[in-house]
Every structure is written in C-alpha cells, then in structure tokens.
Protein backbone atom coordinates (compact mmCIF):
# COMPACT_ATOMS: atom_id res chain seq x y z
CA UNK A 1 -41.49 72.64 -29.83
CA UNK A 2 -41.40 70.50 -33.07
CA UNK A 3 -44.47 71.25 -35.45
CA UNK A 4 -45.24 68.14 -37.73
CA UNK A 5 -45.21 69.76 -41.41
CA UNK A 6 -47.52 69.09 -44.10
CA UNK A 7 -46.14 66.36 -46.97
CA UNK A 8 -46.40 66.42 -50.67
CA UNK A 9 -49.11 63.84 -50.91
CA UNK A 10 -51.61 65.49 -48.68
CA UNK A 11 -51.70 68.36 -51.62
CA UNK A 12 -54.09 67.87 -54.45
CA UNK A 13 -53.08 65.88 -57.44
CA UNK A 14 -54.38 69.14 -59.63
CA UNK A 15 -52.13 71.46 -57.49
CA UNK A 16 -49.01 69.33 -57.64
CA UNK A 17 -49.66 69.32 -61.41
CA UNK A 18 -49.89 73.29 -61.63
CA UNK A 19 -46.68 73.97 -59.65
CA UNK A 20 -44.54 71.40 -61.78
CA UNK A 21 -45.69 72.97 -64.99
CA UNK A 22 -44.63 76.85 -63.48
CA UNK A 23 -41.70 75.46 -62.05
CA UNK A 24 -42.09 75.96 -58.31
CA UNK A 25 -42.60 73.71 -55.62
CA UNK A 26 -43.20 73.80 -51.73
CA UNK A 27 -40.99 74.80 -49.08
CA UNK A 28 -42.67 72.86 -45.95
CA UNK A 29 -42.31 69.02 -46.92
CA UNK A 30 -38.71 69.09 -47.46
CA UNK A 31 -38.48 71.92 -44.22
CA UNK A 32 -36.76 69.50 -42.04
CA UNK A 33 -34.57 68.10 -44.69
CA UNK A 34 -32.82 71.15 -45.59
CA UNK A 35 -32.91 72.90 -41.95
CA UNK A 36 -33.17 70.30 -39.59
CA UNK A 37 -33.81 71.01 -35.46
CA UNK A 38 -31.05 70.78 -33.62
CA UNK A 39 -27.84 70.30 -35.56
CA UNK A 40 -27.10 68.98 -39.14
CA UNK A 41 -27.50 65.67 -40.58
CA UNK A 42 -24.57 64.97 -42.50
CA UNK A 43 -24.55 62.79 -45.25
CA UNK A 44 -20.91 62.15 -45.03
CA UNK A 45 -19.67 58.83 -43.33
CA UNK A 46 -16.57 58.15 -41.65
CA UNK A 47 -14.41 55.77 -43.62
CA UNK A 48 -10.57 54.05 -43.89
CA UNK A 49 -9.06 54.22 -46.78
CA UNK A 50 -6.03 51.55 -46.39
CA UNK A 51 -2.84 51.80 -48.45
CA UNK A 52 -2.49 48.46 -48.35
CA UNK A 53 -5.48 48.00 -50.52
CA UNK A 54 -5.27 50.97 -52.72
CA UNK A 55 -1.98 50.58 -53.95
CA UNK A 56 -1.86 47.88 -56.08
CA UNK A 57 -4.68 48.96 -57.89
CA UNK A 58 -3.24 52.23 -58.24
CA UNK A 59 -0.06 50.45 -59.46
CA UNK A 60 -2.36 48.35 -61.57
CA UNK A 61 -3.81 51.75 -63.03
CA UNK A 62 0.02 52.61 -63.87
CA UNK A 63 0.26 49.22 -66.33
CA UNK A 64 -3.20 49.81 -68.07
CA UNK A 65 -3.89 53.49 -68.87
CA UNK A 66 -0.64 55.82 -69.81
CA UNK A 67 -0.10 59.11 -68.16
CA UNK A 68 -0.78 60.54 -71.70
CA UNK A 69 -4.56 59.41 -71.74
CA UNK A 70 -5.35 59.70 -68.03
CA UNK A 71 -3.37 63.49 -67.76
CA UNK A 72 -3.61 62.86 -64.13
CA UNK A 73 -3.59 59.26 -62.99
CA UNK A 74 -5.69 59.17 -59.90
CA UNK A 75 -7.56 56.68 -57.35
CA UNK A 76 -9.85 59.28 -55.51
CA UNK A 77 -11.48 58.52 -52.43
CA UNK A 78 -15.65 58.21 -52.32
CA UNK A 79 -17.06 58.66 -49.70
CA UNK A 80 -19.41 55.67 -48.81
CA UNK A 81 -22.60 58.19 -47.89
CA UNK A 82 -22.68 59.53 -51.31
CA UNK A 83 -21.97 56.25 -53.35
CA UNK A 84 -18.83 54.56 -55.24
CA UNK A 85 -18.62 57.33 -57.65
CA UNK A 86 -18.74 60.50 -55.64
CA UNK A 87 -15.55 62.58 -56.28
CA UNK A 88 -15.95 63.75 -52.59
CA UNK A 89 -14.08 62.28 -49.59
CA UNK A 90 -16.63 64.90 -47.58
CA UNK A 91 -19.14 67.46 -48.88
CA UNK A 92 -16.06 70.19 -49.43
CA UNK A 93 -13.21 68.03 -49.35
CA UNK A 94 -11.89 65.75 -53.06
CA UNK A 95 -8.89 63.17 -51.91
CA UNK A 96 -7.08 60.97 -54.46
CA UNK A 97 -3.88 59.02 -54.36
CA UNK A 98 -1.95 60.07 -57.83
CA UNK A 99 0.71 57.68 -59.35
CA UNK A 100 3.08 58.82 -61.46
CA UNK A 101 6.39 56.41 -62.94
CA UNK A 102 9.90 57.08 -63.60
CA UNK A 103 10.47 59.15 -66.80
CA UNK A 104 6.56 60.29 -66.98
CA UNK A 105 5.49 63.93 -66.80
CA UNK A 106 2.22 65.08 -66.08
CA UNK A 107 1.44 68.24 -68.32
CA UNK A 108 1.03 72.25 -66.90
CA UNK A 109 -2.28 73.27 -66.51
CA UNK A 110 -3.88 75.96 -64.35
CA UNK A 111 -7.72 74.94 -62.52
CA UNK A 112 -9.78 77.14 -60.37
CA UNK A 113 -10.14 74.91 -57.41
CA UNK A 114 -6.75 75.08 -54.85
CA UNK A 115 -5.33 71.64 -54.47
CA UNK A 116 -2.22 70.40 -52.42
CA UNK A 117 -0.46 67.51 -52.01
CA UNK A 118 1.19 65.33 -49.76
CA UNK A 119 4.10 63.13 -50.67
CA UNK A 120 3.02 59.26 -50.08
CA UNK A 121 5.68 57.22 -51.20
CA UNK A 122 9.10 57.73 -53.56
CA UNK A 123 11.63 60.08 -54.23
CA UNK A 124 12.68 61.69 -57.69
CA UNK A 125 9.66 63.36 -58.17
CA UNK A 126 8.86 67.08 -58.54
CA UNK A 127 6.49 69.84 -59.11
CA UNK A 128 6.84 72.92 -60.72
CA UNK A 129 4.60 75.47 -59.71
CA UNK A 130 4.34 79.19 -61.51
CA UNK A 131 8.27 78.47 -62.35
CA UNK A 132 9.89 77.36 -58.88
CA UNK A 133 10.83 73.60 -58.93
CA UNK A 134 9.54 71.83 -55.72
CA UNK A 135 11.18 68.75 -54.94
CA UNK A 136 9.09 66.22 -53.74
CA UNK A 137 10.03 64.06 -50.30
CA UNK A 138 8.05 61.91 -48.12
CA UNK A 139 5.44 63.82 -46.30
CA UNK A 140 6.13 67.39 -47.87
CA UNK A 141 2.80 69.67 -48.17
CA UNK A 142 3.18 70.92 -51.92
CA UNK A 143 0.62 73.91 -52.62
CA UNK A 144 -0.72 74.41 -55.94
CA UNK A 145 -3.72 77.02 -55.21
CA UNK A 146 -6.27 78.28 -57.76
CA UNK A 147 -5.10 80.17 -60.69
CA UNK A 148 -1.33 78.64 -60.79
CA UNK A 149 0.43 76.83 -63.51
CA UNK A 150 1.73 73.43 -62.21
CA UNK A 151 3.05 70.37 -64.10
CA UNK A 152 4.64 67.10 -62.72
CA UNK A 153 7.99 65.19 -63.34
CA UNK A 154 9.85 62.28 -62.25
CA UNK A 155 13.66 62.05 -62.62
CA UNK A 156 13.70 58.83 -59.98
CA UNK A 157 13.63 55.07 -60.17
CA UNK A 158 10.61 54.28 -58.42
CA UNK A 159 7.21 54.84 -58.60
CA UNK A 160 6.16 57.85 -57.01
CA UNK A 161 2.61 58.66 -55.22
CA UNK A 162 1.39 61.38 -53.51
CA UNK A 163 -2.56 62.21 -52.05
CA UNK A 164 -4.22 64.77 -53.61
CA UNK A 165 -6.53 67.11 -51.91
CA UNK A 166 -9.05 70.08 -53.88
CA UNK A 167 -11.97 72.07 -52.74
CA UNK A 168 -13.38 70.93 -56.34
CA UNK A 169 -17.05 70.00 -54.59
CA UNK A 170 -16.76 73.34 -53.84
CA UNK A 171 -16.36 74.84 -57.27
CA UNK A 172 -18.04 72.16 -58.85
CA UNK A 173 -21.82 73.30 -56.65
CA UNK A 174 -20.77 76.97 -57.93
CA UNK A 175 -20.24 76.18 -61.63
CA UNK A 176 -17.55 77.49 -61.48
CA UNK A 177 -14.86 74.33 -61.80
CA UNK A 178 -12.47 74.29 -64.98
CA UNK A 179 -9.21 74.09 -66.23
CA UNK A 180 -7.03 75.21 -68.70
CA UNK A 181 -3.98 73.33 -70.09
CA UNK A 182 -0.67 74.57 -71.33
CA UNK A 183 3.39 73.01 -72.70
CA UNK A 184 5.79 72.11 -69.72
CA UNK A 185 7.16 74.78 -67.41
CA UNK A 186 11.01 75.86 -67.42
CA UNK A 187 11.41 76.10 -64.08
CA UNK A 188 13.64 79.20 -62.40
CA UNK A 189 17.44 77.72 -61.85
CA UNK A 190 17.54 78.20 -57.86
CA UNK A 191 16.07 76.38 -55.00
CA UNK A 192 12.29 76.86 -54.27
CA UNK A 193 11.09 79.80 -51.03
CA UNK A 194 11.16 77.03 -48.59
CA UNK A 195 14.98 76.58 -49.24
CA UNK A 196 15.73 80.39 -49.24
CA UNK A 197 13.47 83.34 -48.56
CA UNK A 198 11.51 81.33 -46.15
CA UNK A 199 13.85 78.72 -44.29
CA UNK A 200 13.28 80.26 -40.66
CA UNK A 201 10.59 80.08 -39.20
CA UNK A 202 9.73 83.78 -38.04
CA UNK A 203 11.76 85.40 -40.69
CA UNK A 204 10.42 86.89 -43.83
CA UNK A 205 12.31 88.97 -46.82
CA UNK A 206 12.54 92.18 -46.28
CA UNK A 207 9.89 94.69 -47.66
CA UNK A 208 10.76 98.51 -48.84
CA UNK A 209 8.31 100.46 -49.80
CA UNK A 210 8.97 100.59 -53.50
CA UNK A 211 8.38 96.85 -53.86
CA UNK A 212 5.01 95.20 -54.63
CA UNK A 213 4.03 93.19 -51.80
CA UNK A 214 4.46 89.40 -51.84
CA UNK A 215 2.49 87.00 -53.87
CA UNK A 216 -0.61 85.65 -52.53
CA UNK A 217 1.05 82.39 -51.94
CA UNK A 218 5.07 82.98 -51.32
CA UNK A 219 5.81 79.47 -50.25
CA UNK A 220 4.10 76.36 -52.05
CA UNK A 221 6.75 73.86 -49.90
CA UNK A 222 6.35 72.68 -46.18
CA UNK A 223 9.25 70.03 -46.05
CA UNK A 224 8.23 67.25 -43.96
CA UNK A 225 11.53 67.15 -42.00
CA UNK A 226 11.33 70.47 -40.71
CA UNK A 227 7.38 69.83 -39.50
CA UNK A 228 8.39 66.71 -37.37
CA UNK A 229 11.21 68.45 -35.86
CA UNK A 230 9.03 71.57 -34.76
CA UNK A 231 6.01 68.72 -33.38
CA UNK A 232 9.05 66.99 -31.52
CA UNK A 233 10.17 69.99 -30.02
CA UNK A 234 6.98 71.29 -29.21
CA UNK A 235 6.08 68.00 -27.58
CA UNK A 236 8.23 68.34 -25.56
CA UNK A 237 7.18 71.59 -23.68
CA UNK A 238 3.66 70.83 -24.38
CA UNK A 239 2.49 69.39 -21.32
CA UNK A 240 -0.79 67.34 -21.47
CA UNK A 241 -2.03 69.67 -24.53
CA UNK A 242 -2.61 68.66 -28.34
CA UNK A 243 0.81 68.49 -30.09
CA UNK A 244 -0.80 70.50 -33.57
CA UNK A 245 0.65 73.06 -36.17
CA UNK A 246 -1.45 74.65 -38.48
CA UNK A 247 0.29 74.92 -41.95
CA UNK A 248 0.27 78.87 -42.47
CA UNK A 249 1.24 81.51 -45.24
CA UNK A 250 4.47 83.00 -44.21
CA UNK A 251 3.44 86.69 -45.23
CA UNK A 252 0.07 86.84 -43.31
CA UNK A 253 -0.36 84.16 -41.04
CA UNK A 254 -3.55 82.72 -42.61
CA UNK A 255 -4.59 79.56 -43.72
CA UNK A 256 -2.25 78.46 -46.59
CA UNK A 257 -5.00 78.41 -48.63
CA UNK A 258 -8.09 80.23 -49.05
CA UNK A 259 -10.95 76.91 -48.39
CA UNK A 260 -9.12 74.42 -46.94
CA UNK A 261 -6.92 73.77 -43.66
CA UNK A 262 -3.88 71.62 -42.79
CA UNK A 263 -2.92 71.08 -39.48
CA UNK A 264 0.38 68.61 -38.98
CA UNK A 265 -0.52 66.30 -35.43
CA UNK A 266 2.03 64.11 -33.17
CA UNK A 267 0.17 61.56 -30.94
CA UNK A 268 2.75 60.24 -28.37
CA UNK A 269 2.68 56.86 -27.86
CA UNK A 270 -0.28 55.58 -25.93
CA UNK A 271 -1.53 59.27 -26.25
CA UNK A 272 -5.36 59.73 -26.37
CA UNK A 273 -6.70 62.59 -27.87
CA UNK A 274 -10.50 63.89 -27.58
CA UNK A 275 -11.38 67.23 -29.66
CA UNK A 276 -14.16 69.27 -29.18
CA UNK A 277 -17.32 68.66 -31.68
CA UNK A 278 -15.95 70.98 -34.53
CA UNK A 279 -18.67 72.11 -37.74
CA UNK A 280 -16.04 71.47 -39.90
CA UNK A 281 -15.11 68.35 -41.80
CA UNK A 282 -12.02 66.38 -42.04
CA UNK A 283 -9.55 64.04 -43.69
CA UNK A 284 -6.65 62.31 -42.25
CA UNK A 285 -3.85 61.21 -43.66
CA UNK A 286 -0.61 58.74 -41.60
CA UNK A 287 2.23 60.13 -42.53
CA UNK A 288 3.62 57.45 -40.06
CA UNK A 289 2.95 55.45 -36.82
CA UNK A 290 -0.12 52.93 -35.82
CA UNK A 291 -2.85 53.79 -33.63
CA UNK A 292 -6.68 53.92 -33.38
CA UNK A 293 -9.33 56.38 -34.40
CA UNK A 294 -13.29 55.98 -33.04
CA UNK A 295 -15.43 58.35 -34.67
CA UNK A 296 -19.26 58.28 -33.68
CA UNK A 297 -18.63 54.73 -32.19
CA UNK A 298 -17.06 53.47 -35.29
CA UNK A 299 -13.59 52.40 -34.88
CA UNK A 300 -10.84 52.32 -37.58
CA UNK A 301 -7.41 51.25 -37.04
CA UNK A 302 -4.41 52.32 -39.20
CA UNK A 303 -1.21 52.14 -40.15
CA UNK A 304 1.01 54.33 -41.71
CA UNK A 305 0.30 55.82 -45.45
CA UNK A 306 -3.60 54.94 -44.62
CA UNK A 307 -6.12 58.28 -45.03
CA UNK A 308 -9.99 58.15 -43.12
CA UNK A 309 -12.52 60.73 -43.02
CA UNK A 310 -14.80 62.44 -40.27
CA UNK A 311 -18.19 64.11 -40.60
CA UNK A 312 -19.25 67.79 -39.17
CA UNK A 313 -20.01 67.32 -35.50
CA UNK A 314 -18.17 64.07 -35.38
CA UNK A 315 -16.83 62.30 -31.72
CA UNK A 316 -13.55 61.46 -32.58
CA UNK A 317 -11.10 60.12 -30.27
CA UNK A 318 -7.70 59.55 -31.62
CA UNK A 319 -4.77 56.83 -29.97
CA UNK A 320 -1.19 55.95 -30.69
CA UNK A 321 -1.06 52.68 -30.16
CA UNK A 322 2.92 51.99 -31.15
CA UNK A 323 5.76 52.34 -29.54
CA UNK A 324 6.91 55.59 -31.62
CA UNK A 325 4.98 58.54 -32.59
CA UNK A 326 2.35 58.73 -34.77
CA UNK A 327 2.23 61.50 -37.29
CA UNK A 328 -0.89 62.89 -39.27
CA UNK A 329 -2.25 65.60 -41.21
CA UNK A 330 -6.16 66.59 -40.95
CA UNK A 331 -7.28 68.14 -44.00
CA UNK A 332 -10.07 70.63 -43.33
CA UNK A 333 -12.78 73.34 -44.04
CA UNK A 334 -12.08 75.61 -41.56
CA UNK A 335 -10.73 78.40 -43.72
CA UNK A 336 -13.73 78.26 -45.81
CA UNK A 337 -16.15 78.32 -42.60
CA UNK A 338 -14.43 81.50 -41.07
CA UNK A 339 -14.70 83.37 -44.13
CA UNK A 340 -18.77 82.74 -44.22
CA UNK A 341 -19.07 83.32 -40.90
CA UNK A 342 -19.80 79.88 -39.62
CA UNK A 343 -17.45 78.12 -37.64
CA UNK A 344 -18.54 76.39 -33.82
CA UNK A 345 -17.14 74.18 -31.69
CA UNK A 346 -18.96 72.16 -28.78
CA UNK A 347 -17.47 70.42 -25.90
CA UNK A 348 -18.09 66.66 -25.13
C-alpha cells in the first residue's frame, strides 16, 4: 500500500532554514525519488546514434583541432535523458567514436577507468598496450583495462575510427577518475596473445608451479574474424536459441573486464529476438547488417557502423531485416552488477 509522504513546503520556513545552515536535510520528500515502488525509474533514454551523421563531423573534428591539442580526438555519445553534454551513453556506460589520421599517434597514458574498443572503420592502425602491439581490423575488441599503459598509431592511408567504451561514470561518481601520461611505448617484437599463446579457443599456456600465474588480463585482442566464424558455426547448431558469445578472459572465464560486459550477437535474417527484462544497461554497436530494434515502443532502425542504447528494464525486441546476417556487440554492466550482488532478470 502506497503512503503519500510529506513535501518540503509543508515544513516550516524557520525549520527549513535551521537544517540548511547544519547541513542536513529530510529523507521523506525525496523518498520516492531515490527508492521508488516497484522498479526503477531510469533516467536513461534509448537513442540511435547513426554513422552516417557522426562521421563527418568527426572527420570535420580531424581538419580543425590536431591530435596534439585534443590527446584523444573523440565524438562521445550523450545520452538524450541527461542532456547534450553528458559524457554518459547510460548511467555506467561512456561511448565515443575516436578518429585518428594517417601518420598521427596518440600518446601512452595509463587511467583508472577500463576502456575497450571496437574497430569502426580503416586499417593501419594499432594499439600498444603494456608493450604487445595490437593490430587493429574491422570489428576487433581491443582491451585496455584500468592501470595499463596504452598509446595509439597509424601506419595506414586512411582515416581510422574506432568506438570507445569506459566505465568512467563509474569512477567519475567515486572520485576516483584520473590519468597519468607518459613517452610512446616500444612495443615487444612478436605478435600479440591472440596470435600465439591464445589462438585456440580452449587452449591456454601451460602453467608449472614455479611460474607466477598469468596477468590479470592475458589477452587484450578478440579478432573480429575469428568471432563471426564461431557465431556462424554456432548458428548453425543453435536451433531457435539466441546466437550470443560473451567476450571472456582466457585464464578464468570471467568477464574480460572487471565493470563492463561484451557479448558478440548474430541475428539471422528475418530473425526476431525478444530478451528477458535484464537490470542491466546496454549499448549496441553494428558491426554489420540492417535490421530493426523497438525498445519500450520506440523503434530505431540501423544500418551497419550505427551504435543505440537501452535503459535497465528495457523491452527490446531486436530484427534482421536484410538478406545477410546482422552482427552486433551489446556493451554492458553486468560484470559490475554480479560483483554487488544485484543482477535480475524478468520475463515478458
């Protein structure tokens, strides 16, 4: 049974006066605000981002600021419920799309969010992460998680841009977001894990028992071709089912990083696909293929390269609507809701 709370204004004038000068305030008019009934009331809202239009100003960007004033050249996405300037896609989730031309480097620095990134468009680029060069392709899943030294280059032809994502909302509400900047890497002379220790699926290096155990993060490379190829394949056994693949950390099997999630989707075509209510929130991003997305009884439709966001709790029902495949990647906050204990689904 809902009680109807006191408000603010119903207090004396006098009173209000005395708490503002000790510095407190009351808990019951803003009750409802801060622990609704029911379920939460996000203030995220679902929203496309399309390439189409956020390209040539990030292209633009490219012609008036050099890499050497902006450090990182970057478009991020707001999200519309928290205004223009918001540097959050959702309450936990940053986005941006980051340009960078041929010849530029980006300089090393180290920050205590995680980020990755996803390869948008261009080839030549690369990313050198703790000292292992990571070659960056269309659709590849780079890691760069909290604490590591990473720096940028581009050896190609073309411009290059990729989609950030951070859990800097996160570190931002803890106080806790900085940086710290230092010269180029030299990156180790042999191929990055994903080429070598960690090319199979399955198969991991060999541990004695006089060696440390592997670094928190052992591979900072999902190639893109090898992630189709396993959704094709598993389509294809797969039945009426979700065709999904969480990206994982080779050594344990967890999340690839601590906060955030990344799961790799294939929606045959014509497909429909209707997940559960999930607490978490969400950012999509094509990697390729057309199709439809309605979310709360907003529809979006997109094309390939486009990104669009979901709120906690959201109805979202997803179609391929070409005549190929579509591929996606969710970006979520699952990882960071296990570890606090709070993660629920509900069924529609």
């Amino acid at each position: 049974m809902s009680t109807k709370l006191g408000t603010l204004e119903e207090l004396p004038p006098d009173y209000r006066e005395a708490m503002s000068r000790v510095g407190v305030a009351p808990l019951w008019p803003q009750m409802r605000n801060v622990l609704p009934h029911g379920g939460p009331v996000p203030v995220t809202k679902s929203h496309l981002w399309a390439y189409s239009d956020v390209r040539p100003l990030l292209l633009r960007a490219g012609e008036l600021t050099p890499v050497e004033k902006a450090e990182r050249r970057v478009l991020f996405l707001a999200d519309p419920g928290r205004g223009n300037g918001a540097m959050q896609a959702t309450a936990t989730i940053y986005v941006g799309l980051q340009l960078l031309l041929p010849g530029e480097t980006a300089p090393a620095h180290k920050h205590t969010p995680s980020a990755a990134r996803i390869v948008v468009e261009g080839e030549g680029a690369y990313t050198v992460v703790d000292g292992d060069k990571l070659p960056m392709h269309a659709g590849d899943l780079i890691l760069t998680p909290g604490g590591c030294w990473h720096d940028h280059g581009h050896a190609g032809t073309k411009p290059v841009i990729w989609l950030d994502a951070l859990d800097l909302p996160l570190f931002v509400y803890l106080e806790g977001s900085y940086a710290v900047e230092a010269p180029l890497q030299s990156p180790r002379n042999r191929p990055d894990p994903s080429e070598v220790e960690y090319r199979a699926a399955g198969l991991a290096p060999v541990r004695r028992r006089d060696r440390a155990m592997p670094a928190s993060y052992p591979m900072m490379r999902f190639p893109w071709e090898r992630t189709e190829a396993a959704l094709r394949r598993l389509a294809e056994h797969a039945g009426s089912q979700a065709v999904e693949l969480d990206y994982i950390n080779p050594e344990s099997g967890q999340s690839c990083l601590p906060t955030m999630g990344f799961t790799a989707m294939m929606l045959r075509p014509g497909e429909t696909a209707r997940p559960p209510l999930r607490s978490t929130s969400a950012v999509f991003h094509v990697i390729s293929g057309r199709g439809t997305t309605t979310i709360n009884g907003t529809t979006h439709a997109w094309d390939p390269k486009d990104s669009f966001s979901a709120p906690v709790f959201a109805a979202i029902d997803h179609k391929a609507t070409g005549d190929t495949p579509a591929f996606l990647v969710r970006i979520h906050d699952t990882p960071l809701q296990e570890k606090i204990g709070y993660y629920e689904e509900r069924a529609r």
